[in-house]
Protein backbone atom coordinates (compact mmCIF):
# COMPACT_ATOMS: atom_id res chain seq x y z
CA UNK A 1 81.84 86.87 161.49
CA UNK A 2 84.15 87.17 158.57
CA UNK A 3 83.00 90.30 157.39
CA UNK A 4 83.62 91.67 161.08
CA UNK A 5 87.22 90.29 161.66
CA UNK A 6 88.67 91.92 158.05
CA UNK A 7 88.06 95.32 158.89
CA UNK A 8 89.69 94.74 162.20
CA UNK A 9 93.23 93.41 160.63
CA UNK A 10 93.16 96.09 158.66
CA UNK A 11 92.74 98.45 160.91
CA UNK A 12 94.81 97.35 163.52
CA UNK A 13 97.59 96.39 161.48
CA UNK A 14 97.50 100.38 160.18
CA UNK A 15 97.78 101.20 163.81
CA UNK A 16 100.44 98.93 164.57
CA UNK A 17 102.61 100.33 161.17
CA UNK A 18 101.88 104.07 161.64
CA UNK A 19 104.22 104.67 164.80
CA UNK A 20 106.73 102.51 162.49
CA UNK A 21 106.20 105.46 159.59
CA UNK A 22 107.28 107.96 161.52
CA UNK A 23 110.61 106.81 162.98
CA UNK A 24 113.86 107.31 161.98
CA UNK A 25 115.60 105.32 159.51
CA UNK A 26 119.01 105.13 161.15
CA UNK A 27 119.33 101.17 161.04
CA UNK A 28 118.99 100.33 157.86
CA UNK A 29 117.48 96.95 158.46
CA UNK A 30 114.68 98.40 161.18
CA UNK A 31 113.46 101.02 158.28
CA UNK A 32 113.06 98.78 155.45
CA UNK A 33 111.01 96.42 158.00
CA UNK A 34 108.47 99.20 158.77
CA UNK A 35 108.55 100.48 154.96
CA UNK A 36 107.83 96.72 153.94
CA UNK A 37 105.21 96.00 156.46
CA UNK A 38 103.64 99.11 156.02
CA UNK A 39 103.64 99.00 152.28
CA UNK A 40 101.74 94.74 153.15
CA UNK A 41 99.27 96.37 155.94
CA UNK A 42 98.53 99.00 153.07
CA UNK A 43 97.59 96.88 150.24
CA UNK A 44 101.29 96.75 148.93
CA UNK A 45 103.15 97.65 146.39
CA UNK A 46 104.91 95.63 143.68
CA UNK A 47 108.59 96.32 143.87
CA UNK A 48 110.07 94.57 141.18
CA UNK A 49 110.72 95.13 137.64
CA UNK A 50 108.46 93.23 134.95
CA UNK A 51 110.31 90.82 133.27
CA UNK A 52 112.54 91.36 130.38
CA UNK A 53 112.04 87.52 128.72
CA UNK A 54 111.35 87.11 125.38
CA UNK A 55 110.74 83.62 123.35
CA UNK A 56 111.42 83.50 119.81
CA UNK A 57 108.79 81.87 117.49
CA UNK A 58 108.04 81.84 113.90
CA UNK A 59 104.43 82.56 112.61
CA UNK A 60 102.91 79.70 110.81
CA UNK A 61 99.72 82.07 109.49
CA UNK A 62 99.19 86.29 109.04
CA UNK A 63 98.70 87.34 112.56
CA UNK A 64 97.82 91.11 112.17
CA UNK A 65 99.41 92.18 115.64
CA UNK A 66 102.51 90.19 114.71
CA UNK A 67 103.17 89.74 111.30
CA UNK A 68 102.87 87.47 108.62
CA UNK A 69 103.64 83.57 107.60
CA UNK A 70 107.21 83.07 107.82
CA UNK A 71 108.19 86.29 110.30
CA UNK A 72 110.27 85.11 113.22
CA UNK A 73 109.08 87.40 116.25
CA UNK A 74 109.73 87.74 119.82
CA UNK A 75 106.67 87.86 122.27
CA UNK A 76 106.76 87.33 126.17
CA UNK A 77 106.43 83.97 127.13
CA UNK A 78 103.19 83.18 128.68
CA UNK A 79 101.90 84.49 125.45
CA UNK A 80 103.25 82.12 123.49
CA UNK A 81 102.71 78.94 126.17
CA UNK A 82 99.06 80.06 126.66
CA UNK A 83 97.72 81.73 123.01
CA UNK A 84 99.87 81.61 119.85
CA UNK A 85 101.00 77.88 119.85
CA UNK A 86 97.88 76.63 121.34
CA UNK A 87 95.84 78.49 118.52
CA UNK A 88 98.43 77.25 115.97
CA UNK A 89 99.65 80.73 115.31
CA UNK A 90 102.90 79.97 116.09
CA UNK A 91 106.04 77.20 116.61
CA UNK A 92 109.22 77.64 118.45
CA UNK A 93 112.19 78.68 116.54
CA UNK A 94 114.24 75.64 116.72
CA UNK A 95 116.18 74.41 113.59
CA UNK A 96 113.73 71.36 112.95
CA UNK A 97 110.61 74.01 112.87
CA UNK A 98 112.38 76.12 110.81
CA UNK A 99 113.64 73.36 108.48
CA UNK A 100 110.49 72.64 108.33
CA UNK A 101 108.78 76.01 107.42
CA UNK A 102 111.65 76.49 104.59
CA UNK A 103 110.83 73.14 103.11
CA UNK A 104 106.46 73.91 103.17
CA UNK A 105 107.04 77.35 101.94
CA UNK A 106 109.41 76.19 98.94
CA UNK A 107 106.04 73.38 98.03
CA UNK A 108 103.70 76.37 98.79
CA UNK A 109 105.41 78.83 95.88
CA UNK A 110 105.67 75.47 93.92
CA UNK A 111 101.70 74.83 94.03
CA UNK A 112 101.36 78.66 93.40
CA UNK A 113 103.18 78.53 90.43
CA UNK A 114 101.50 76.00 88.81
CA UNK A 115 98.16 76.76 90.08
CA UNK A 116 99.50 80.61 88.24
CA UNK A 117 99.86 78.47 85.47
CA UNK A 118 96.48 76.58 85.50
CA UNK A 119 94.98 79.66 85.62
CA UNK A 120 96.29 81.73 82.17
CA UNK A 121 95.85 78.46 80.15
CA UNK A 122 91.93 78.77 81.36
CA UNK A 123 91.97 82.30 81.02
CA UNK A 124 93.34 81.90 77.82
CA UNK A 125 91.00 79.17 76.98
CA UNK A 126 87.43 81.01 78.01
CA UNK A 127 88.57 84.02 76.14
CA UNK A 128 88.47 82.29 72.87
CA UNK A 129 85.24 79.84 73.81
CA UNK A 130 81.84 80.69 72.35
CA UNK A 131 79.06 78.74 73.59
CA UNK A 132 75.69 78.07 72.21
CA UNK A 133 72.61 77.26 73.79
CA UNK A 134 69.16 75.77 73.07
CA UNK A 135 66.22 76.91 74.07
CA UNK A 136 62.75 76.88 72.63
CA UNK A 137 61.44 79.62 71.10
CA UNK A 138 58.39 81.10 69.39
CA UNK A 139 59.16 84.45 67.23
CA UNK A 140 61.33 87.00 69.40
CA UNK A 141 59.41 84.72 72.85
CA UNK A 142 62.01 82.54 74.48
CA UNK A 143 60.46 80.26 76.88
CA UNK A 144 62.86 79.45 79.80
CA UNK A 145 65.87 81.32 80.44
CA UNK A 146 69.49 80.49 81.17
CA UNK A 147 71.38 80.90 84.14
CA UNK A 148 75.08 80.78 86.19
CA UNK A 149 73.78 76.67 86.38
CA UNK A 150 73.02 76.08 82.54
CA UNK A 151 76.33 78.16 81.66
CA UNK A 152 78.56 76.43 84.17
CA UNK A 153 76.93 73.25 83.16
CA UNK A 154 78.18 73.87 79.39
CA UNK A 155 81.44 74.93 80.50
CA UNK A 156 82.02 71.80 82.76
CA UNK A 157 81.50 69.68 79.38
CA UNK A 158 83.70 71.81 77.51
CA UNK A 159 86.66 70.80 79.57
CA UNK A 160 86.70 74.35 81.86
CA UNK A 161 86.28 73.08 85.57
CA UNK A 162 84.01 76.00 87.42
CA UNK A 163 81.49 75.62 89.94
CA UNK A 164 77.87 77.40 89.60
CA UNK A 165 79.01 80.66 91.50
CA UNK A 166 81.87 81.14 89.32
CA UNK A 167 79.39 81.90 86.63
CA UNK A 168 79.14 85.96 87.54
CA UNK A 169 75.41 87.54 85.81
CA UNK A 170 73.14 89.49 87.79
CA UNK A 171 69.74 87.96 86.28
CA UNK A 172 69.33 85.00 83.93
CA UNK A 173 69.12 85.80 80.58
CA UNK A 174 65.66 85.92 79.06
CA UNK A 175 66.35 87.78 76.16
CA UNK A 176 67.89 86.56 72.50
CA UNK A 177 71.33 87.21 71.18
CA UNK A 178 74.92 87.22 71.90
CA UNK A 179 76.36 88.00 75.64
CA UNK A 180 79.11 88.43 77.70
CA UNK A 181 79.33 86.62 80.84
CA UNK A 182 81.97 87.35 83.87
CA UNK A 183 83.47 84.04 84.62
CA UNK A 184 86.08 83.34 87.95
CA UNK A 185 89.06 81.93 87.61
C-alpha cells in the first residue's frame, strides 16, 4: 500500500504546483510560495550557502592532509568534533593546550638532544671496538658459525646496549678472519 500511495503524492503534488509555475509573479509573496513549493514537490533544492565556520586546533602528531606536530590549523567543525580530536590528532587552541604543547615540545628537543648525544658516544665507541670470538676449529674447518645473536651478545657485555636485529649481516659467518659488521645505532 505504501509503494502505491508515494507515487501518487508525487504526482499529484506536481499537478497541483505546475499551474503555480506558470503564473505571474506580480505579488511577491504568491511567487516565492509557488517557486518554494514547487522546488519541495520537486525534490528541492538547497538554498543556502554552506557554512563559513572554522575551529582552530593545533596538531598533536604529522597528519599528512594537515600538517605536522605543532601546526595550528583551521578545519570545519564537525571535523574536528567527530575525527581529529576523537583520533587524538588534534586539541583545541586554547592557551592551556598550547601551554601545554610549548612545554612537551621544549622536553621532546631536550630527550632528542641527549638521546643525539647517546648516540655519537656509541658511535664513537663501536668504531674503535674489536671483538674476538671463540669457536672451535680444526685446520681452515670452523665448526659452528656466528651470528647477529653471538655478536650482539658480545656487544651487550662490552657495555654497547643493542638488541639482536641491530646486528646488520646477511648470513652468519662461517668462514675465518677479520670482518666488518653493520651495527644500528
Amino acid at each position: 500500500a505504501r509503494s502505491r500511495l508515494l507515487p501518487l503524492a508525487l504526482s499529484s503534488c506536481r499537478q497541483a504546483v505546475r499551474p503555480s509555475l506558470g503564473a505571474t509573479f506580480d505579488d511577491a509573496d504568491h511567487g516565492s510560495f509557488a517557486l518554494n513549493s514547487s522546488l519541495w514537490c520537486l525534490g528541492g533544492v538547497r538554498t543556502t550557502k554552506p557554512s563559513k565556520r572554522t575551529t582552530k586546533l593545533i596538531l598533536i602528531q604529522d597528519f599528512e592532509q594537515l600538517g605536522n606536530r605543532g601546526d595550528e590549523v583551521q578545519v570545519r567543525p564537525g571535523y574536528a568534533r567527530n575525527y581529529l580530536i576523537p583520533s587524538q590528532i588534534a586539541v583545541y587552541n586554547i592557551p592551556e593546550n598550547k601551554n601545554k604543547f610549548v612545554v612537551e615540545k621544549s622536553e621532546e628537543e631536550a630527550r632528542k638532544i641527549a638521546e643525539a648525544k647517546k648516540k655519537a658516544a656509541m658511535r664513537r665507541r663501536l668504531e674503535r671496538l674489536s671483538l674476538t670470538i671463540k669457536r672451535h676449529v680444526t685446520g681452515d674447518t670452523m665448526y659452528g658459525s656466528v651470528s647477529a645473536k653471538d655478536i650482539a651478545k658480545l656487544l651487550n657485555q662490552n657495555g654497547v646496549e643493542v638488541q639482536d636485529g641491530d646486528v646488520r649481516m646477511g648470513k652468519a659467518l662461517k668462514e675465518l678472519g677479520t670482518h666488518s659488521v653493520l651495527v644500528r645505532i
